[in-house]
C-alpha atoms as a PDB file:
ATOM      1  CA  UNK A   1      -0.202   8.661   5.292  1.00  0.00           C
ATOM      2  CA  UNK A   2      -0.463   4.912   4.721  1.00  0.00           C
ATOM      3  CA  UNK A   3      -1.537   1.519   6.634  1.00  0.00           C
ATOM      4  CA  UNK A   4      -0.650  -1.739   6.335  1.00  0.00           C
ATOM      5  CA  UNK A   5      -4.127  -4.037   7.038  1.00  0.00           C
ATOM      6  CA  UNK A   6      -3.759  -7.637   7.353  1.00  0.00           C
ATOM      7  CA  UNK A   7      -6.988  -9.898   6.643  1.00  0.00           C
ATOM      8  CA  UNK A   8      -6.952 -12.895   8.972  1.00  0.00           C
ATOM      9  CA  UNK A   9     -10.666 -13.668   9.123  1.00  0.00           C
ATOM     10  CA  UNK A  10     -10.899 -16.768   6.352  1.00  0.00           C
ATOM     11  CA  UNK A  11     -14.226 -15.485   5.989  1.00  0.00           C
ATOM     12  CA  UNK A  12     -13.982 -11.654   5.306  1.00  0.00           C
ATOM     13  CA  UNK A  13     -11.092 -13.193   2.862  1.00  0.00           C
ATOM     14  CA  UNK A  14     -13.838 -15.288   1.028  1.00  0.00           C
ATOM     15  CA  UNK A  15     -16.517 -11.979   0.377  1.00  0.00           C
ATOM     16  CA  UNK A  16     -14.024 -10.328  -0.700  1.00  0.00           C
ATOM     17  CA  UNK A  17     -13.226 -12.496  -3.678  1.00  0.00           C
ATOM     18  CA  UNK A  18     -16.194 -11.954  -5.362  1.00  0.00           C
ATOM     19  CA  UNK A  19     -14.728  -7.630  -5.411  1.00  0.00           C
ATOM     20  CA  UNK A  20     -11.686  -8.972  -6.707  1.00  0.00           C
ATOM     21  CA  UNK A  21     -13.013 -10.491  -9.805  1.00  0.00           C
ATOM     22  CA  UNK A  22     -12.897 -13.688  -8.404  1.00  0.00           C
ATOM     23  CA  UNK A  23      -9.035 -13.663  -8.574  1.00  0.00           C
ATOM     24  CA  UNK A  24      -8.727 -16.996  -5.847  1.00  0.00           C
ATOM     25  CA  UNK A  25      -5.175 -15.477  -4.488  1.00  0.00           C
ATOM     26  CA  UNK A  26      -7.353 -13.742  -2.234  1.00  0.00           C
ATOM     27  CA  UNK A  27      -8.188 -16.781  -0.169  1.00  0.00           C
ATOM     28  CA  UNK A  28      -5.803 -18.780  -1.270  1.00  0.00           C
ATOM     29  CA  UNK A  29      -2.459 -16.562   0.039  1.00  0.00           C
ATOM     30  CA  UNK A  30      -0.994 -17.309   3.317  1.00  0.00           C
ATOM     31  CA  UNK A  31      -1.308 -13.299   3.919  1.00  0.00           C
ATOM     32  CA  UNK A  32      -3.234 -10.878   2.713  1.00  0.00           C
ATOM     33  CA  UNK A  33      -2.644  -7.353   3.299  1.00  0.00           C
ATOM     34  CA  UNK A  34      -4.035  -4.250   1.811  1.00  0.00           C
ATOM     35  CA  UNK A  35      -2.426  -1.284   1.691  1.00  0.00           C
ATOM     36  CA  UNK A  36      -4.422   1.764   2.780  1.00  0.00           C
ATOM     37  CA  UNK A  37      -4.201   5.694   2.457  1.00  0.00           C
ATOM     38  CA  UNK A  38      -5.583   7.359   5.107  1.00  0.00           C
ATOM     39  CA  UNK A  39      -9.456   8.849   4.186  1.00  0.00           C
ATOM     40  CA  UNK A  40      -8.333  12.661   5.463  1.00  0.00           C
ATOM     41  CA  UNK A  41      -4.862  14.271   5.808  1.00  0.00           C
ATOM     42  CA  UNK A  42      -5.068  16.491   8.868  1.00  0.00           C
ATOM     43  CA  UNK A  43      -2.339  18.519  10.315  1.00  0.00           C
ATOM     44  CA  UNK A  44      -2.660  16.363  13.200  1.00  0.00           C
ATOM     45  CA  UNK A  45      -1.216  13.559  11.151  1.00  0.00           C
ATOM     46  CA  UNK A  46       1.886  15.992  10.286  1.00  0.00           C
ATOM     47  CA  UNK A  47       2.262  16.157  13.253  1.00  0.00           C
ATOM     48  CA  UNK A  48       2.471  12.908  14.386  1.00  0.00           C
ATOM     49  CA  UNK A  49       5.015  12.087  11.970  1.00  0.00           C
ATOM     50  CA  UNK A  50       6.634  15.380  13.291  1.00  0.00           C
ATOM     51  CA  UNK A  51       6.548  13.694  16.839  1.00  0.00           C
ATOM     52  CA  UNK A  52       8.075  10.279  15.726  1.00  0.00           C
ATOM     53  CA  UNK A  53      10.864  12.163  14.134  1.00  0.00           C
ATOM     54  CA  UNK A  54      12.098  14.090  17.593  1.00  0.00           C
ATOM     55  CA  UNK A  55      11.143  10.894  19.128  1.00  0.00           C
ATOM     56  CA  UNK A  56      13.399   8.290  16.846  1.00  0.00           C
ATOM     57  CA  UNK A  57      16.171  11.070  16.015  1.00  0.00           C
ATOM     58  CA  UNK A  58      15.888  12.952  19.305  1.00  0.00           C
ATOM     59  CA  UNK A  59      15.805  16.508  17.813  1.00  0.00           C
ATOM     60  CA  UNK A  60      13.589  18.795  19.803  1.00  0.00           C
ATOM     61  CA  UNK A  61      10.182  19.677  18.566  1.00  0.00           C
ATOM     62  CA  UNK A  62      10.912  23.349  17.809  1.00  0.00           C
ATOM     63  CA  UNK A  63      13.506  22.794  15.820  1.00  0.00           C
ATOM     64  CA  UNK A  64      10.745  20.484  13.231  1.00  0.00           C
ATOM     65  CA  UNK A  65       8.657  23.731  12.897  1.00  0.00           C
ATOM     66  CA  UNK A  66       9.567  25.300   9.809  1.00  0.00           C
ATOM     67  CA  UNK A  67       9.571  21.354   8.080  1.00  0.00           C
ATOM     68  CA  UNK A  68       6.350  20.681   9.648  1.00  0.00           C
ATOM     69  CA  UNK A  69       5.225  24.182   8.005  1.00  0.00           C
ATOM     70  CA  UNK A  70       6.570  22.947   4.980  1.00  0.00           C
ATOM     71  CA  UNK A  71       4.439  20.068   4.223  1.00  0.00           C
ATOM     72  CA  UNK A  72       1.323  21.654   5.666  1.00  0.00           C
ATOM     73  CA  UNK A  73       1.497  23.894   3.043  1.00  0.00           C
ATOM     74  CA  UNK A  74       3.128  21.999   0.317  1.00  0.00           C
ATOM     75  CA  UNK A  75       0.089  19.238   0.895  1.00  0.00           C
ATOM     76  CA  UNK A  76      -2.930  20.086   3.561  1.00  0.00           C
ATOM     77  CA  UNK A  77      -3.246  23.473   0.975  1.00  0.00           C
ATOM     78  CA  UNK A  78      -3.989  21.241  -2.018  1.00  0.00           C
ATOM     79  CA  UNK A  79      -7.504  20.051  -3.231  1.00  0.00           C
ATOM     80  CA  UNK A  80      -8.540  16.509  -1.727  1.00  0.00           C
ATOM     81  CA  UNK A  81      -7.530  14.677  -5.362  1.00  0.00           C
ATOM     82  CA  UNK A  82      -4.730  16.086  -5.267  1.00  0.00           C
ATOM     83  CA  UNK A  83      -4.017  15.269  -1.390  1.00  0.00           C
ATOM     84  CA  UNK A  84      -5.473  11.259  -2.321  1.00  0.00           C
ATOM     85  CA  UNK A  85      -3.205  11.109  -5.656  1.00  0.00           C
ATOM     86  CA  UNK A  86      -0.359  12.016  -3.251  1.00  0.00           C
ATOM     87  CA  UNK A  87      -0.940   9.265  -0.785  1.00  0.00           C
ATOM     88  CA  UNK A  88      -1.293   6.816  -2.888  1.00  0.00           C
ATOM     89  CA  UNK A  89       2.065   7.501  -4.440  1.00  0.00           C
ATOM     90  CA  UNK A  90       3.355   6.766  -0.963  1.00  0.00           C
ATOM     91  CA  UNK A  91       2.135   3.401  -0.866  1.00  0.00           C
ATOM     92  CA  UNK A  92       3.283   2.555  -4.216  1.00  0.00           C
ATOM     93  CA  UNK A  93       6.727   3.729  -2.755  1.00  0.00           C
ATOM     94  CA  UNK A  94       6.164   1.157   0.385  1.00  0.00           C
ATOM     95  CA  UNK A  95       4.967  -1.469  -2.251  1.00  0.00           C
ATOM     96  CA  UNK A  96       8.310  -1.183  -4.049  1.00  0.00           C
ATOM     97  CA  UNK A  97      10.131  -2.032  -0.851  1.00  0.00           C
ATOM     98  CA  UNK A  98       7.039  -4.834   0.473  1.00  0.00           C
ATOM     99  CA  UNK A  99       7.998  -6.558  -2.917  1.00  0.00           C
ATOM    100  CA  UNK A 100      11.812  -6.132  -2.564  1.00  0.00           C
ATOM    101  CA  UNK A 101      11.537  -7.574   0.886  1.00  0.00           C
ATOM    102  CA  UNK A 102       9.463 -10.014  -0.441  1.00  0.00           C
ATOM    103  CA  UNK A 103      11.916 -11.448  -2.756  1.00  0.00           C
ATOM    104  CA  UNK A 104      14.660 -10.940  -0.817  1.00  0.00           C
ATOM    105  CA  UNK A 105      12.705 -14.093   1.225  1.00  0.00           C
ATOM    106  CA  UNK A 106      12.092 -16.059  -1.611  1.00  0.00           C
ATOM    107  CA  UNK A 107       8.176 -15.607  -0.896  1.00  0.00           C
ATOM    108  CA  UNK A 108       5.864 -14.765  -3.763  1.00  0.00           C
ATOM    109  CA  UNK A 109       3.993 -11.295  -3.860  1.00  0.00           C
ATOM    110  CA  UNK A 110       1.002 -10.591  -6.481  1.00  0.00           C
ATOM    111  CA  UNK A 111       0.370  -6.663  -6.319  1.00  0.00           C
ATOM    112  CA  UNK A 112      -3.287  -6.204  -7.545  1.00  0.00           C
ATOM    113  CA  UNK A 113      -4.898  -2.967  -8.477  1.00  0.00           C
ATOM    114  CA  UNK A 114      -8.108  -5.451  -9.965  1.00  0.00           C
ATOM    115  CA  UNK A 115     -10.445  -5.139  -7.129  1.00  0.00           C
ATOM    116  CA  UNK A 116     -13.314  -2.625  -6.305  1.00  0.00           C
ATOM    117  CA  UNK A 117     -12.237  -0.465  -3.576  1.00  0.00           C
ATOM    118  CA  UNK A 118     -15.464   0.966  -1.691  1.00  0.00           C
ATOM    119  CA  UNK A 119     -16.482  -2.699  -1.246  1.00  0.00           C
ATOM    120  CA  UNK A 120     -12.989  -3.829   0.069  1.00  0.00           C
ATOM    121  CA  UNK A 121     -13.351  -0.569   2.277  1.00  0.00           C
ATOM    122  CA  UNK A 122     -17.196  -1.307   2.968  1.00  0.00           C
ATOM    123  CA  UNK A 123     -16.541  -4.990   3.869  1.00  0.00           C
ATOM    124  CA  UNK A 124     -13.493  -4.658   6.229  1.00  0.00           C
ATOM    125  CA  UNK A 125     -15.183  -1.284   8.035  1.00  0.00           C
ATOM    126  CA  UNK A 126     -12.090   0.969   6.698  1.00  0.00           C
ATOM    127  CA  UNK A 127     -13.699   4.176   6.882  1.00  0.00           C
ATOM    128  CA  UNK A 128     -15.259   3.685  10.634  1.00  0.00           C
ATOM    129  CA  UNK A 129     -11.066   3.483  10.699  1.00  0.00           C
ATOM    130  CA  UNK A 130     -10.155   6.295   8.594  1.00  0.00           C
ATOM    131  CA  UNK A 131      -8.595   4.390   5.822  1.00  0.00           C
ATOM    132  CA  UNK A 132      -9.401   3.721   2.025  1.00  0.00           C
ATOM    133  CA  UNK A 133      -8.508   0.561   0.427  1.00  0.00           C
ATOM    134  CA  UNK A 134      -5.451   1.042  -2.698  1.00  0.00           C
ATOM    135  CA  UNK A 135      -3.726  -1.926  -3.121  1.00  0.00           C
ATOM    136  CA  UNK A 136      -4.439  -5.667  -2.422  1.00  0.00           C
ATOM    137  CA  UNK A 137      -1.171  -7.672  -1.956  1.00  0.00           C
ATOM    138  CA  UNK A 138      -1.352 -11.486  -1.727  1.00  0.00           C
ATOM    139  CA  UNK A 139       1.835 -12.954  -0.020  1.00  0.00           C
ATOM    140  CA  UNK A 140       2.673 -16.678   0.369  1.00  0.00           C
ATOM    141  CA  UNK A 141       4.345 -19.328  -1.753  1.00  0.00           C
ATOM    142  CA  UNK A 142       3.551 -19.875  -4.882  1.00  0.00           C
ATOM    143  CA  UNK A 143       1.491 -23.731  -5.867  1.00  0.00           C
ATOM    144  CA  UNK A 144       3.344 -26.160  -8.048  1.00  0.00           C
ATOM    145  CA  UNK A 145       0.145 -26.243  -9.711  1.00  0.00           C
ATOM    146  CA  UNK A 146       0.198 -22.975 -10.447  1.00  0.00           C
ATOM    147  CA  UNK A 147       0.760 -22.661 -14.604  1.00  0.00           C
ATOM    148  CA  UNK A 148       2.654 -19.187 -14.486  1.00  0.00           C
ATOM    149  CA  UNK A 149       5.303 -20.489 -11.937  1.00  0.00           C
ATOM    150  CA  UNK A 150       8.050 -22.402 -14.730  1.00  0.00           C
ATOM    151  CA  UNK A 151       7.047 -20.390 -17.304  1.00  0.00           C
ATOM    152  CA  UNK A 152       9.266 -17.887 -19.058  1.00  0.00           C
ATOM    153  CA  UNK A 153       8.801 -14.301 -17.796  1.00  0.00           C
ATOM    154  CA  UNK A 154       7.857 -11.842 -20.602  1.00  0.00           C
ATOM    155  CA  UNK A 155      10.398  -8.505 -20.023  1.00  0.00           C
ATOM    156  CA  UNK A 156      11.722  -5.854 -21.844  1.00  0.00           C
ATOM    157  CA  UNK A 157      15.209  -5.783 -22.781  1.00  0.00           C
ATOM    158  CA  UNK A 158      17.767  -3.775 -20.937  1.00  0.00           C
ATOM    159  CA  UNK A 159      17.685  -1.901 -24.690  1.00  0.00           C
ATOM    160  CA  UNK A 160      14.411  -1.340 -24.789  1.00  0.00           C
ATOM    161  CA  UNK A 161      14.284  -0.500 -21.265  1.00  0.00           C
ATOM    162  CA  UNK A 162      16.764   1.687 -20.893  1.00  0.00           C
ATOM    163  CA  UNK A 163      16.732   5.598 -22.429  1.00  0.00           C
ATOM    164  CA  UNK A 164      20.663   7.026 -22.181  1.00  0.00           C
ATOM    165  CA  UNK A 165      20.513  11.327 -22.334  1.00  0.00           C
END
């Protein structure tokens, strides 16, 4: 329910800074990906997921039914919001493990929610695709110029974090 879109174009990556409230990691990032949910669930799209899983697993079709029945009706029976507000869970799932990854590397990741999404979509032709805009995720290496980097982190303590039941 989710794609991964990579801007190249050094240009597309420039208009879109001005949507982003002129936050410069846009063009200034190595990468820049934004994470899409699809426009429209379909049951075609449960089943294509249906399909990779006999493919990848190698479990016969037939045998997917009552699962594929399962989220048809658990999901495509919902109202649009609702259908959206699910998607967009997922790719705040994949963002956990894009970050993760991310670190893992040693390469710097700046999740942004601070950009307006129908001109991200508008500008990079998402819909003529399918797709609606989510999450912007700038992924590089962090400047030595850049104030935040040897500063302390502000987090919660494991105290204050943490609720024991």
């Amino acid at each position: 329910a989710m794609k991964a879109v990579i801007i190249n174009d050094p240009e597309k990556r420039k208009e879109l800074v001005e949507y982003s409230f002129g936050q410069k990691q846009i063009v200034d990032a190595s990468h820049l990906i934004v994470l899409c949910r699809l426009d429209e669930l379909h049951l075609d799209d449960v089943q294509d997921y249906m399909d990779d899983i006999s493919r990848i697993r190698g479990v016969v079709l037939d045998q997917l039914e009552g699962y594929k029945n399962l989220i048809a009706s658990s999901i495509l029976t919902k109202e649009i919001e609702v259908q959206e507000e699910w998607m967009e869970k997922q790719i705040y799932i994949a963002l956990g493990n894009l970050l993760t990854s991310a670190a893992a590397m040693q390469i710097d990741a700046c999740p942004m929610e601070g950009f307006l999404s129908h001109e991200y979509d508008r500008i990079l032709g998402l819909k003529a695709l399918g797709l609606a805009s989510v999450l912007v995720v700038p992924v590089g290496y962090r400047s030595e110029e850049d104030p935040y980097a040897k500063i302390a982190k502000v987090r919660k303590s494991v105290a204050d974090f943490i609720v024991k039941i």
